[in-house]
C-alpha atoms as a PDB file:
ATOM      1  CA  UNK A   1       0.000   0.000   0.000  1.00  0.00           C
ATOM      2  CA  UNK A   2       2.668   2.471   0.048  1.00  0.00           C
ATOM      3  CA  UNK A   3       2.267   3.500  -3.371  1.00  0.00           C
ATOM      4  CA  UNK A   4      -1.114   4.585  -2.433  1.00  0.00           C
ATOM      5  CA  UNK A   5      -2.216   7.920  -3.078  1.00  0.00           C
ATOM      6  CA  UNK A   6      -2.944   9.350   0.042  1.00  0.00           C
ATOM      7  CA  UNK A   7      -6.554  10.271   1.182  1.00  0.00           C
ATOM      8  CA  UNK A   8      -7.417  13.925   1.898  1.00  0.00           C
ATOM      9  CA  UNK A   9      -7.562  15.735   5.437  1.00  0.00           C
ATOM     10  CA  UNK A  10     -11.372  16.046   6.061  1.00  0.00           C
ATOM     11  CA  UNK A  11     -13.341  18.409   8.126  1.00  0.00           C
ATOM     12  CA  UNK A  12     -14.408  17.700  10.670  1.00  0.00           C
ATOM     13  CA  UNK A  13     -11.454  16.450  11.850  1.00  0.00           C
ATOM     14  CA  UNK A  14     -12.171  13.183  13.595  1.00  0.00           C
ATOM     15  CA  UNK A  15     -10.237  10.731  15.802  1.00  0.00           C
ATOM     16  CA  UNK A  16     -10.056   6.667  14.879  1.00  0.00           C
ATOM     17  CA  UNK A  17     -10.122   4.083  17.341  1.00  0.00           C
ATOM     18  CA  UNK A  18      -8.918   1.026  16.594  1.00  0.00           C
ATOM     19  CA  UNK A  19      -9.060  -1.747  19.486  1.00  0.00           C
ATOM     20  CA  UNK A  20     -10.519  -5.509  18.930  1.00  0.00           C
ATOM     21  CA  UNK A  21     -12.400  -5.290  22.263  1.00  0.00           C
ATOM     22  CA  UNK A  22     -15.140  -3.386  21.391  1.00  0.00           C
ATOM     23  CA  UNK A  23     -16.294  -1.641  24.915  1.00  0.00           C
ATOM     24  CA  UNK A  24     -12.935  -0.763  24.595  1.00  0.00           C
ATOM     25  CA  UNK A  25     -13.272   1.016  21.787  1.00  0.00           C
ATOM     26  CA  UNK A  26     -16.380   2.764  21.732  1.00  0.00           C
ATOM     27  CA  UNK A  27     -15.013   4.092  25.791  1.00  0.00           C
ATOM     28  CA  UNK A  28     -11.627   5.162  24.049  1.00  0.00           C
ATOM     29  CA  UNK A  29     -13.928   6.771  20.867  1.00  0.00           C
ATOM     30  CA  UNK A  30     -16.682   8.594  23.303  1.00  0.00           C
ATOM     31  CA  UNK A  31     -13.313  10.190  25.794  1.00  0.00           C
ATOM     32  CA  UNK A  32     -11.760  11.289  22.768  1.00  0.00           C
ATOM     33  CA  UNK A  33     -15.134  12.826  21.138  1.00  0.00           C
ATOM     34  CA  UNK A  34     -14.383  15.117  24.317  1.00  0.00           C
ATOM     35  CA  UNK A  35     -11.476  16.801  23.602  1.00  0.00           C
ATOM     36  CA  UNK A  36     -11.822  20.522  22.052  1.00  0.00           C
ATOM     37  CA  UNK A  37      -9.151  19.695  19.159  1.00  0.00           C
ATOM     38  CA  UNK A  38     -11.612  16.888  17.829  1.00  0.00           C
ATOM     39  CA  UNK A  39     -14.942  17.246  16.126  1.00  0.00           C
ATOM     40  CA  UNK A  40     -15.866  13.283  15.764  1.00  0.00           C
ATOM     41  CA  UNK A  41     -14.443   9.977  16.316  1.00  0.00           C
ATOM     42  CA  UNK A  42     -15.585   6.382  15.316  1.00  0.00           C
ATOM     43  CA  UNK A  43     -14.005   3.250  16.289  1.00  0.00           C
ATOM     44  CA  UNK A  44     -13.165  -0.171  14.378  1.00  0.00           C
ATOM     45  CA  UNK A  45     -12.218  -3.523  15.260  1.00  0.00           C
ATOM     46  CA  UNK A  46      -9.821  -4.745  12.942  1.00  0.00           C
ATOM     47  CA  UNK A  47      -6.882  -3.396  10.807  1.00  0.00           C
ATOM     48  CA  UNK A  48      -8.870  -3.487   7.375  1.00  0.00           C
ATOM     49  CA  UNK A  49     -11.936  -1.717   9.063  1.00  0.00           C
ATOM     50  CA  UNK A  50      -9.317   1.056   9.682  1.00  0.00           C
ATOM     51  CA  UNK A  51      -7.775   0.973   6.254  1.00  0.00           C
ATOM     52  CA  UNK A  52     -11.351   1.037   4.833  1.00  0.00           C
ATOM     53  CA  UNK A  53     -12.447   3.715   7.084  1.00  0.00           C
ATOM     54  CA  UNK A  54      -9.761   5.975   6.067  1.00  0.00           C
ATOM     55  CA  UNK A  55      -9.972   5.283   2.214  1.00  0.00           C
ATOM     56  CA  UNK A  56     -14.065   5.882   2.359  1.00  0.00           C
ATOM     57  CA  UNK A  57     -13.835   9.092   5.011  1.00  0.00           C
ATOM     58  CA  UNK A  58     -10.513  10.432   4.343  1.00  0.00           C
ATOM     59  CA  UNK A  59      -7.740  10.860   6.801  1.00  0.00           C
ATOM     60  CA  UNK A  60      -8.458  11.349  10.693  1.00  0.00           C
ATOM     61  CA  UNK A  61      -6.606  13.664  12.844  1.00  0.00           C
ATOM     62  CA  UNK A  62      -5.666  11.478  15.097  1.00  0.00           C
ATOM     63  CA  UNK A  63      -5.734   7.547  14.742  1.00  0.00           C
ATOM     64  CA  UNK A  64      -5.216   5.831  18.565  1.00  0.00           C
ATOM     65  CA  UNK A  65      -4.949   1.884  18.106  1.00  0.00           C
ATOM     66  CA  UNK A  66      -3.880  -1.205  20.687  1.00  0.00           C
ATOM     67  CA  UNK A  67      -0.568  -2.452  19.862  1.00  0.00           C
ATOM     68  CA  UNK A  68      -2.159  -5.787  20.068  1.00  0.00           C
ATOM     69  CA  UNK A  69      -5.073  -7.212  18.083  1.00  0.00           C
ATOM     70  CA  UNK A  70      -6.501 -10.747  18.143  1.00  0.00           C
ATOM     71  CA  UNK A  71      -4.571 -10.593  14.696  1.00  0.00           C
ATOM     72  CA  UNK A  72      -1.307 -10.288  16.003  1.00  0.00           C
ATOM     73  CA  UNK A  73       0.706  -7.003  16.260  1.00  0.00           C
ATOM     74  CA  UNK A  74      -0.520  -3.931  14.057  1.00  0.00           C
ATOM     75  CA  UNK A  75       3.587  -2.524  13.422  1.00  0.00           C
ATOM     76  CA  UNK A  76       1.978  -3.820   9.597  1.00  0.00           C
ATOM     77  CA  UNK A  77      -0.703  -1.622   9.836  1.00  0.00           C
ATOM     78  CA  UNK A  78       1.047   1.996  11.373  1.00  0.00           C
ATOM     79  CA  UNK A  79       2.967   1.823   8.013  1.00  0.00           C
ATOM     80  CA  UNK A  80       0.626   0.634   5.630  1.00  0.00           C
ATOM     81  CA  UNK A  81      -1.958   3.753   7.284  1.00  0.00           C
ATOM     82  CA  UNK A  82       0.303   6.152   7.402  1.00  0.00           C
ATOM     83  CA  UNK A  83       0.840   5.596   3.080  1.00  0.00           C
ATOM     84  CA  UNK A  84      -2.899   6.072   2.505  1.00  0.00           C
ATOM     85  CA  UNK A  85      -3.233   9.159   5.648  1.00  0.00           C
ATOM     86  CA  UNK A  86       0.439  10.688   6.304  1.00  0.00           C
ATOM     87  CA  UNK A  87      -0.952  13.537   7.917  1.00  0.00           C
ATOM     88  CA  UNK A  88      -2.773  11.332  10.705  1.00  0.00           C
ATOM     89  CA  UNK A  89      -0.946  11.072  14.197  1.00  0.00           C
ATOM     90  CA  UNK A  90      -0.843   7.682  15.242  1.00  0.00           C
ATOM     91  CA  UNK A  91      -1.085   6.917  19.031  1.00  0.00           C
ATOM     92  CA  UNK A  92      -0.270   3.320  20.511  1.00  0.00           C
ATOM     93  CA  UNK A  93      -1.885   1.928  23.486  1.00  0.00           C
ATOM     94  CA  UNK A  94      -0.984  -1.029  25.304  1.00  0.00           C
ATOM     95  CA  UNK A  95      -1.843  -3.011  28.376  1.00  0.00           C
ATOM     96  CA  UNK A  96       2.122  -4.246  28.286  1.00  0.00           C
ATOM     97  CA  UNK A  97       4.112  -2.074  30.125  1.00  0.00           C
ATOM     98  CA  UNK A  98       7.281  -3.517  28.799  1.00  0.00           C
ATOM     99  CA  UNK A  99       9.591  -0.530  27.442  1.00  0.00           C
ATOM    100  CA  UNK A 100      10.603  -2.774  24.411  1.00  0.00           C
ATOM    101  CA  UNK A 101       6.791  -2.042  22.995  1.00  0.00           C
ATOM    102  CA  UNK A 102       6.970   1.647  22.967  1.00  0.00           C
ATOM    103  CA  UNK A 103      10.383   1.099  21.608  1.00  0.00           C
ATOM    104  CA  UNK A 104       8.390  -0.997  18.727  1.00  0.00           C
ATOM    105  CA  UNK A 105       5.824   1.664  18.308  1.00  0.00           C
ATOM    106  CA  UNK A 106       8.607   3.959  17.563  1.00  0.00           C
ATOM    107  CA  UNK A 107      10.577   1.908  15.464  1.00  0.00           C
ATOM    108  CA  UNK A 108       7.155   1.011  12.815  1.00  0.00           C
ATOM    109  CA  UNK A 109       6.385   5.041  13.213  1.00  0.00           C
ATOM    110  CA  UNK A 110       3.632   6.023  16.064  1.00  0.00           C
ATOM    111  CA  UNK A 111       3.892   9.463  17.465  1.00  0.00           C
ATOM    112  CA  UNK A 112       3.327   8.231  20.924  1.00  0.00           C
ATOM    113  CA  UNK A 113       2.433   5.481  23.126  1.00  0.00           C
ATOM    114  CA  UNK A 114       0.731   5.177  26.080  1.00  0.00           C
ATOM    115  CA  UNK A 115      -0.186   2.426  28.663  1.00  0.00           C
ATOM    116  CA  UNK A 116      -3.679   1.909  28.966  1.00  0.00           C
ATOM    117  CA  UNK A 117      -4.196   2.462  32.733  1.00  0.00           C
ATOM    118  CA  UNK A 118      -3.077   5.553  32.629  1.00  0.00           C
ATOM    119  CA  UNK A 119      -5.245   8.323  34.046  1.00  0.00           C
ATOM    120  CA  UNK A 120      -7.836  10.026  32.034  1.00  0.00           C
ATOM    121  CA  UNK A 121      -5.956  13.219  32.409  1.00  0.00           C
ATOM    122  CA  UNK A 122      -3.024  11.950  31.253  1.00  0.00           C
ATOM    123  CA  UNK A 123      -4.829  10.070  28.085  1.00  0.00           C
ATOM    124  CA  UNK A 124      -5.769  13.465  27.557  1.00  0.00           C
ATOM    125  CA  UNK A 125      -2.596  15.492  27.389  1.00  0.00           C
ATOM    126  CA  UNK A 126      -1.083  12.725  25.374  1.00  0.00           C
ATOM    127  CA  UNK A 127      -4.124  12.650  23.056  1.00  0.00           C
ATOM    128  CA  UNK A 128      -3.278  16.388  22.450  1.00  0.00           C
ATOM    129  CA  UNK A 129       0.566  16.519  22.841  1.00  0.00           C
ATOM    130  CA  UNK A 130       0.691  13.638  19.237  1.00  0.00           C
ATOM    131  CA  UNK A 131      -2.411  16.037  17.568  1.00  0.00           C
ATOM    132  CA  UNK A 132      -0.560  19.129  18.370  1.00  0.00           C
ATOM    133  CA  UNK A 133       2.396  17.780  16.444  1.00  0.00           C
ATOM    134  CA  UNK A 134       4.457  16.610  19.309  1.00  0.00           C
ATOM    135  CA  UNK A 135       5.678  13.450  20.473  1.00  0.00           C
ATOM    136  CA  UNK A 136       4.428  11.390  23.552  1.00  0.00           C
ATOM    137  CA  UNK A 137       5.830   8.231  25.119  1.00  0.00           C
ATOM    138  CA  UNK A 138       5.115   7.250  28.322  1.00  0.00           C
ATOM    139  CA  UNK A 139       7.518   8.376  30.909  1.00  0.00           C
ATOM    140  CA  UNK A 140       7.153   5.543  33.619  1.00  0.00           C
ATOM    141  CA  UNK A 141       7.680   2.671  30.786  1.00  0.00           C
ATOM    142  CA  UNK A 142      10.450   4.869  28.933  1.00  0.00           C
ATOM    143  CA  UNK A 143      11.933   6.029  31.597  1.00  0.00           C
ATOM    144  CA  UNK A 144      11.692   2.919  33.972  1.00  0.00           C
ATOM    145  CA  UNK A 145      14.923   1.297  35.620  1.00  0.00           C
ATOM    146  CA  UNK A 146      16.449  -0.788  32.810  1.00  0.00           C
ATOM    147  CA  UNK A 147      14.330   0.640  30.116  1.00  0.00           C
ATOM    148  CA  UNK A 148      17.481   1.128  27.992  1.00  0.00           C
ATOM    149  CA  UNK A 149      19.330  -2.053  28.644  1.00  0.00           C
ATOM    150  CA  UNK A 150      16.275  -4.204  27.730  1.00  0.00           C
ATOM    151  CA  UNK A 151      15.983  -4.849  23.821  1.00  0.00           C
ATOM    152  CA  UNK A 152      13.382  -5.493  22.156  1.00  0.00           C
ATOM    153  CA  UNK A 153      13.798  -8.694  19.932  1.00  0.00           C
ATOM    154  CA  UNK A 154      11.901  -8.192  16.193  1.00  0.00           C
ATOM    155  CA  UNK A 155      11.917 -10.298  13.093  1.00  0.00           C
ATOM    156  CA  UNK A 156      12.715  -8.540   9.625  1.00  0.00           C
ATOM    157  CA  UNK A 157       8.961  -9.397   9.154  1.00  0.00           C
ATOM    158  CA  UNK A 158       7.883  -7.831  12.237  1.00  0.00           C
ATOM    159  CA  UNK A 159       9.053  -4.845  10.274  1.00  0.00           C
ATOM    160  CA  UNK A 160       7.798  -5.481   7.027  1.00  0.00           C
ATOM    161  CA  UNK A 161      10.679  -6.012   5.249  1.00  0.00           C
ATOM    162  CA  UNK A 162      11.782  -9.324   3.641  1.00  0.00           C
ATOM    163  CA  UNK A 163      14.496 -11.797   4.739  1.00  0.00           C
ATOM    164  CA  UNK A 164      17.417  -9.865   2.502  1.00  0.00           C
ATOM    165  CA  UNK A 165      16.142  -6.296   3.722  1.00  0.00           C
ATOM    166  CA  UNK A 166      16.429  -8.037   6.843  1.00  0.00           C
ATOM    167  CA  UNK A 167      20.116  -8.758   6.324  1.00  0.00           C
ATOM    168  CA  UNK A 168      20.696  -5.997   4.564  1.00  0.00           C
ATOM    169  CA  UNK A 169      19.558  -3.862   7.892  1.00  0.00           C
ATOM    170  CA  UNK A 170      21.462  -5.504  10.189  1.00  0.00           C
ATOM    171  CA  UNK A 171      24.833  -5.076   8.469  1.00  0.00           C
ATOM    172  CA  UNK A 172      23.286  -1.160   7.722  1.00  0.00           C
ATOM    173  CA  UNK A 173      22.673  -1.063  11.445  1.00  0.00           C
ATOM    174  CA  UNK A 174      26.802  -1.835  11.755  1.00  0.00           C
ATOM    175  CA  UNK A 175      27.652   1.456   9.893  1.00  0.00           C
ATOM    176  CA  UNK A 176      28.674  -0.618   6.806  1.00  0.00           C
ATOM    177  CA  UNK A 177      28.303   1.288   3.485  1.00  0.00           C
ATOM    178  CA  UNK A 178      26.534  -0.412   0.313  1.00  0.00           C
ATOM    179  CA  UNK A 179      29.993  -1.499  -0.983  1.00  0.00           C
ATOM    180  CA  UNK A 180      30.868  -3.232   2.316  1.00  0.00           C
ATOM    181  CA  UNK A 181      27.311  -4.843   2.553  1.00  0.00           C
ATOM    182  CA  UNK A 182      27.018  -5.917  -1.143  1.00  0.00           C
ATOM    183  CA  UNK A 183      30.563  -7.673  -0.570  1.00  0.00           C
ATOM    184  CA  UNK A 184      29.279  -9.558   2.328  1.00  0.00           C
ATOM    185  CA  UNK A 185      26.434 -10.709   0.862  1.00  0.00           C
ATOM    186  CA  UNK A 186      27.687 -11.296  -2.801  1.00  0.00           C
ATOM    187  CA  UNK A 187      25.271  -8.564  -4.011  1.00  0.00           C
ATOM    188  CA  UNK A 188      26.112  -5.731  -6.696  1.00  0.00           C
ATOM    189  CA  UNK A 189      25.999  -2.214  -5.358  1.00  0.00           C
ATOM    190  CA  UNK A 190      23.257  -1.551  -7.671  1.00  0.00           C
ATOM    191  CA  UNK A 191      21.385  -4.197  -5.837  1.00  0.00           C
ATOM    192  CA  UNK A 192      21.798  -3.755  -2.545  1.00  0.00           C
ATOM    193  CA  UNK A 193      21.220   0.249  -3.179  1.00  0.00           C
ATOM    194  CA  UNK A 194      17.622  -0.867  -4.220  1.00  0.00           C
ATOM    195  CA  UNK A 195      17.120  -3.107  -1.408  1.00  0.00           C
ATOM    196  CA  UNK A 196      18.228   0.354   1.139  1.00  0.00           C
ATOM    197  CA  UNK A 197      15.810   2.436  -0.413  1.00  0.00           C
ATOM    198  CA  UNK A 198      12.625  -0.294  -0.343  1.00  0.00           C
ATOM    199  CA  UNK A 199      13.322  -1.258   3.143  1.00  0.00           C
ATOM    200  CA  UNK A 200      14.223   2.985   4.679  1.00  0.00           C
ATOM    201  CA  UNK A 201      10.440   3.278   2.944  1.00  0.00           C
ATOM    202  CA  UNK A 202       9.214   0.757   4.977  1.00  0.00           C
ATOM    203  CA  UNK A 203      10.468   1.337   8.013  1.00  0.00           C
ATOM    204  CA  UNK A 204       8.843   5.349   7.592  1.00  0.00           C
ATOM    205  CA  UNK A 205      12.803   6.828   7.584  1.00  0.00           C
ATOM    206  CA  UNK A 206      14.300   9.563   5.195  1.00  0.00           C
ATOM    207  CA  UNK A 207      18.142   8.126   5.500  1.00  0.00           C
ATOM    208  CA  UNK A 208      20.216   5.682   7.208  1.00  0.00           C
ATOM    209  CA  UNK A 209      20.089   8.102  10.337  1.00  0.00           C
ATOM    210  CA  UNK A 210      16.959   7.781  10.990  1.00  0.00           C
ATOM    211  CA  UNK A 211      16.725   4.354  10.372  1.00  0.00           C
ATOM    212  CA  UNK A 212      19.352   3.669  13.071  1.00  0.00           C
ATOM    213  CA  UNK A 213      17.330   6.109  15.503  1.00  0.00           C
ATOM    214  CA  UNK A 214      13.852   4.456  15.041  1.00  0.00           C
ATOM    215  CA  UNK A 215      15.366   1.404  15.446  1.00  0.00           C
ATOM    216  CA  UNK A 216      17.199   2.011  19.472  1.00  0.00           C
ATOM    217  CA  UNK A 217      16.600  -0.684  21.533  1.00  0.00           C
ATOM    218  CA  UNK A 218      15.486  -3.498  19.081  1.00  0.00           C
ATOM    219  CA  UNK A 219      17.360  -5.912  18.197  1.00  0.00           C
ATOM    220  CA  UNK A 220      17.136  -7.930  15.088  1.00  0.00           C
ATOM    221  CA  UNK A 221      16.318 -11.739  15.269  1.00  0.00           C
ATOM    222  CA  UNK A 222      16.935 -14.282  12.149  1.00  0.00           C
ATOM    223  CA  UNK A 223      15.123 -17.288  13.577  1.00  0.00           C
ATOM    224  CA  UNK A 224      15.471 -19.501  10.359  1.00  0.00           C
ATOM    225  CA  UNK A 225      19.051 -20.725   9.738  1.00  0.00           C
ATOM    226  CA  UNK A 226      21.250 -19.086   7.165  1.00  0.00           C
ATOM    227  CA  UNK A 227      19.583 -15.715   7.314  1.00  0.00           C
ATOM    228  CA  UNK A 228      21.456 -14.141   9.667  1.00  0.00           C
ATOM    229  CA  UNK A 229      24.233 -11.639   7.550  1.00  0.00           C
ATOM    230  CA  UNK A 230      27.375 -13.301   7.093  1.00  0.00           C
ATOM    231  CA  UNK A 231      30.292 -11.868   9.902  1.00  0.00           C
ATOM    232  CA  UNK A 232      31.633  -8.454   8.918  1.00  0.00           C
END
């Protein structure tokens, strides 16, 4: 979907709720109705109803999903939404409070992330910290003792990219230029220049920068045998 054209920016501008429980959803969809910055919001169960939503009503201000759905995680789904509505911010909520899942959210492109026992007042001012253009991760997972020592394990598929981007990343994620990596893996230049620039669009980053910063504190796991890059 990333070739996508996006969707317009509609008035009124409305929030989306995507959550697979759906009290959940219709509670998160009713508290964010309430905030002055919002003129609507409607909620959906599943990652197509949101891609469907968005293509039929346009893009929403705000989109506020669960990091976890019945369907597995929705990383897939920040990136595929934010092709068809790049002007929505995307707020994760989770009832983990493991710091390697905001790290995730981060990594596949969210604006924020939240825990979902958080206060209503704090829902709030991280509702309108993401809509106001800022960023908003939750302090007391972030910030927690360890936070930064405890990485995050993810597939290459977990990301979206294929089992060469995958490889291709992880010797990226080394500092090794295109030369370096298309020796290693018995690529041409050409080739592995291609794979850089699929797998940056993927993973929602302009350069190899801010690849490497999205990606802090996950670590990349090959669990099939013989896709791990080849030592450096």
């Amino acid at each position: 979907m990333n070739s996508t054209a996006p969707c317009p920016l509609p008035e009124p501008r409305y929030a989306l709720v995507l959550d697979d429980h759906p009290l959940v959803a219709r509670g998160m969809s009713e508290f964010l109705r309430q905030l002055p910055c919002l003129q609507d919001s409607v909620f959906v169960n599943t990652t197509e109803e949101a891609l469907r939503t968005i293509a039929t009503r346009g893009q929403p201000a705000l989109t506020l999903m669960d990091f976890w759905l019945a369907e597995g995680p929705t990383t897939h789904c920040v990136r595929d939404l934010l092709a068809l509505a790049p002007q929505t911010r995307v707020l994760m909520v989770s009832g983990d409070n493991h710091p390697g899942i905001a790290l995730k959210a981060r990594s596949c492109g969210a604006h924020g992330f939240i825990h979902k026992q958080r206060c209503p007042e704090v829902f709030a001012q991280a509702a309108t910290a993401v809509l106001q253009g800022g960023i908003w991760f939750d302090e007391e997972i972030v910030a927690s003792p360890g936070a930064q020592l405890r990485e995050l394990p993810m597939s290459p598929a977990e990301l979206g990219l294929t089992p060469r981007q995958g490889q291709i990343l992880a010797l990226l994620l080394e500092g090794l230029p295109n030369k370096h990596i298309a020796a290693t893996l018995n690529l041409s230049e050409h080739t592995v220049k291609e794979h850089v620039t699929a797998l940056l669009g993927k993973l929602g980053a302009r350069n190899r920068v801010e690849a490497i910063s999205r990606l802090r504190g996950v670590r990349l796991e090959f669990q099939a045998q013989g896709l791990a890059p080849a030592a450096s």
